[in-house]
Protein backbone atom coordinates (compact mmCIF):
# COMPACT_ATOMS: atom_id res chain seq x y z
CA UNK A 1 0.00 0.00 0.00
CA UNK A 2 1.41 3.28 -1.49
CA UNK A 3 1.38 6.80 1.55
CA UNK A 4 -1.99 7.42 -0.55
CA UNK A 5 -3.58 3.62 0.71
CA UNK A 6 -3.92 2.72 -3.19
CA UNK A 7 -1.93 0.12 -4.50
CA UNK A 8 -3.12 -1.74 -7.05
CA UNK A 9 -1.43 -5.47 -6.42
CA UNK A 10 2.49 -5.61 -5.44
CA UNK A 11 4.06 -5.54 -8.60
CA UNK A 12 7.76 -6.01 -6.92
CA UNK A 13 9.50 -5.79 -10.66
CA UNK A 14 12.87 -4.17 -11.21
CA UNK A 15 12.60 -0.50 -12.13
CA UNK A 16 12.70 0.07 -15.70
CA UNK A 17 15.61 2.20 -17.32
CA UNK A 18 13.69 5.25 -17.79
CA UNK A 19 12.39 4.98 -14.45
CA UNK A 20 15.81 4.82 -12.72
CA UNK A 21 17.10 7.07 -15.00
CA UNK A 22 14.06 10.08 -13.63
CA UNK A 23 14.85 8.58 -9.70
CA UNK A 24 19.00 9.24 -10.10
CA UNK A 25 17.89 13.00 -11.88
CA UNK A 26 15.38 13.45 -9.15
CA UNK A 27 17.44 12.81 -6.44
CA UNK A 28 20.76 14.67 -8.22
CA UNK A 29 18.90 17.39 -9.25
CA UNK A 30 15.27 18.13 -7.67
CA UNK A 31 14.97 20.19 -4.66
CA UNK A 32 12.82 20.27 -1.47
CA UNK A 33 10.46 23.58 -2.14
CA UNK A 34 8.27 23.29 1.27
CA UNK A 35 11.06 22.93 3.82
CA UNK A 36 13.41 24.98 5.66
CA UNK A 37 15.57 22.36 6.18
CA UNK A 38 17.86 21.76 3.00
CA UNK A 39 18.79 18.88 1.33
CA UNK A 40 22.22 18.20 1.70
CA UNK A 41 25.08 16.50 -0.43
CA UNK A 42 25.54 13.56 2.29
CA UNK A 43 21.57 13.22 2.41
CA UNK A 44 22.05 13.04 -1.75
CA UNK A 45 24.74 10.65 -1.87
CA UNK A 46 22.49 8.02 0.46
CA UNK A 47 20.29 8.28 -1.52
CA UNK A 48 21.80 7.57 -4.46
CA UNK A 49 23.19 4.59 -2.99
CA UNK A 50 19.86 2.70 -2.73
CA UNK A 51 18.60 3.00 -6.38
CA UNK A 52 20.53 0.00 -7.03
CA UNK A 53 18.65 -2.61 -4.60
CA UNK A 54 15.17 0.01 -5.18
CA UNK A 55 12.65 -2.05 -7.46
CA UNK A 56 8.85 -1.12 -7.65
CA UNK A 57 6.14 -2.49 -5.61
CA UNK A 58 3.34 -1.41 -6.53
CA UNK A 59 1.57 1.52 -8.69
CA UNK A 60 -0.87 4.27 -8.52
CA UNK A 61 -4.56 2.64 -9.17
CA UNK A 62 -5.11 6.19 -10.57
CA UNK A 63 -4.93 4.66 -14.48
CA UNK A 64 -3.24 8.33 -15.59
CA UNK A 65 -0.27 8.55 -14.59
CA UNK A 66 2.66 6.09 -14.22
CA UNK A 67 3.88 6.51 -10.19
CA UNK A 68 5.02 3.97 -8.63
CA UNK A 69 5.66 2.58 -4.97
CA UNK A 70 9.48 1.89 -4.16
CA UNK A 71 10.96 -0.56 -1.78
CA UNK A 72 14.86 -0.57 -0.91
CA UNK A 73 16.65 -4.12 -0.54
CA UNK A 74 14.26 -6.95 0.72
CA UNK A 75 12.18 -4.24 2.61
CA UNK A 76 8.92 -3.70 0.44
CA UNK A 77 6.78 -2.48 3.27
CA UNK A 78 6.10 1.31 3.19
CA UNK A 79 8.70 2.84 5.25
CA UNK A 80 7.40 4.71 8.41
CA UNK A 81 7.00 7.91 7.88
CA UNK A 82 9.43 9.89 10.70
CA UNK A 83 10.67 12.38 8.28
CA UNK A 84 9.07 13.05 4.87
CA UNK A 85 11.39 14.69 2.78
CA UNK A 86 9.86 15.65 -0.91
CA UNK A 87 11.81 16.48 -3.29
CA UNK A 88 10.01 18.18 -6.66
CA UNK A 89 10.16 19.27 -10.06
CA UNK A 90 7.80 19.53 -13.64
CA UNK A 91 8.02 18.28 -17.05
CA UNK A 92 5.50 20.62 -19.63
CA UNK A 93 2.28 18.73 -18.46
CA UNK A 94 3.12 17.28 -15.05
CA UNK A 95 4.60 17.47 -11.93
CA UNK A 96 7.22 15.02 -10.66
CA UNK A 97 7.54 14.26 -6.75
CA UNK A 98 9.68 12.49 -5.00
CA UNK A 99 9.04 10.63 -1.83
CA UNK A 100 12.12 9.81 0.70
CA UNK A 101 10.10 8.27 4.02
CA UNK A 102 12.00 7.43 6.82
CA UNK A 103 15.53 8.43 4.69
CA UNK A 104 14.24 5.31 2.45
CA UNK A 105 13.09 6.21 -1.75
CA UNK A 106 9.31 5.37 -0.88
CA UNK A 107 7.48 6.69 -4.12
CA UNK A 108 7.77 8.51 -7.66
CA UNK A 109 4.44 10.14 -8.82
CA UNK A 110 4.00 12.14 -11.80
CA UNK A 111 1.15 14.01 -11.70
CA UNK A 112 -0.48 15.39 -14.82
CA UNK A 113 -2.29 19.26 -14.30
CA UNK A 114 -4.39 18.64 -16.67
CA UNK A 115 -7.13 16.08 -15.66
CA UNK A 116 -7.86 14.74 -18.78
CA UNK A 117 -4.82 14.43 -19.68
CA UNK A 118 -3.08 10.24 -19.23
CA UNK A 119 0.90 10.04 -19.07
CA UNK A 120 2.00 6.36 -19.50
CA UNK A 121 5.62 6.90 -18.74
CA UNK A 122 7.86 8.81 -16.41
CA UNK A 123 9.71 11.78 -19.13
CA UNK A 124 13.11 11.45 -20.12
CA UNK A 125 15.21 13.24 -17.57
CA UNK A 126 15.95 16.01 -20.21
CA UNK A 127 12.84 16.77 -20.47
CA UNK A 128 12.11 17.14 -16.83
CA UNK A 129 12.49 21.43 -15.51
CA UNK A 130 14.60 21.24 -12.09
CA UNK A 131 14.06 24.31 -9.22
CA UNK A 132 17.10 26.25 -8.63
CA UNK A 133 18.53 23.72 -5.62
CA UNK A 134 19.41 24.29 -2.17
CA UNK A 135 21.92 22.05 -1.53
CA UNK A 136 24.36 22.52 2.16
């Protein structure tokens, strides 16, 4: 069960290239725009070091966009939420979150603003706009 209580079936599958390739640019690149606390380079650099045991477990029931839940190593439970951090950014139709639960990569949701509009597939990182980041 995704932090929204909507999974649709655990999935637990590999991530795909494109969507490792939007987690390592997120977590590079994105910044934390509701927090006073900044995201540091040591915070980064954990990070980073989990996308290689992170595979999916499960996706948004939603049916229009392509977020998915993340589990690190053999944990696919939803990590407990202690400290949220969210790191964002936007593509031309969507915005992309990041969700880091517990200092664990919990979930990567791209949301599209415009209702009617369905995304199948997380953008190619080139096409994805970063906020100016506030790194310590």
């Amino acid at each position: 069960m995704n932090w929204f209580g909507a999974t649709v079936g655990l999935v637990e599958r590999a991530l795909s290239d494109r969507e490792r390739n939007v987690l390592v640019a997120m977590i590079e690149r994105a910044s934390q725009q509701t927090s006073l606390d900044p995201v540091t380079e040591a915070s980064r650099k954990r990070w980073l070091a989990q996308v290689p045991r992170t595979s999916v477990v499960g996706r948004c029931p939603c049916g229009t966009c392509p977020s998915v839940d993340l589990a690190v190593g053999d944990n696919v439970e939803v990590a407990t939420v202690s400290r949220r951090v969210v790191l964002e950014a936007t593509t031309a139709d969507a915005m992309l979150l990041l969700f880091i639960d517990g200092d664990r990569l919990s979930y990567l949701e791209l949301a599209p603003t415009d209702p009617d509009v369905q995304i199948a597939e997380f953008p190619s990182p080139e096409l994805i706009n970063f906020f100016p980041c506030e790194s310590s």
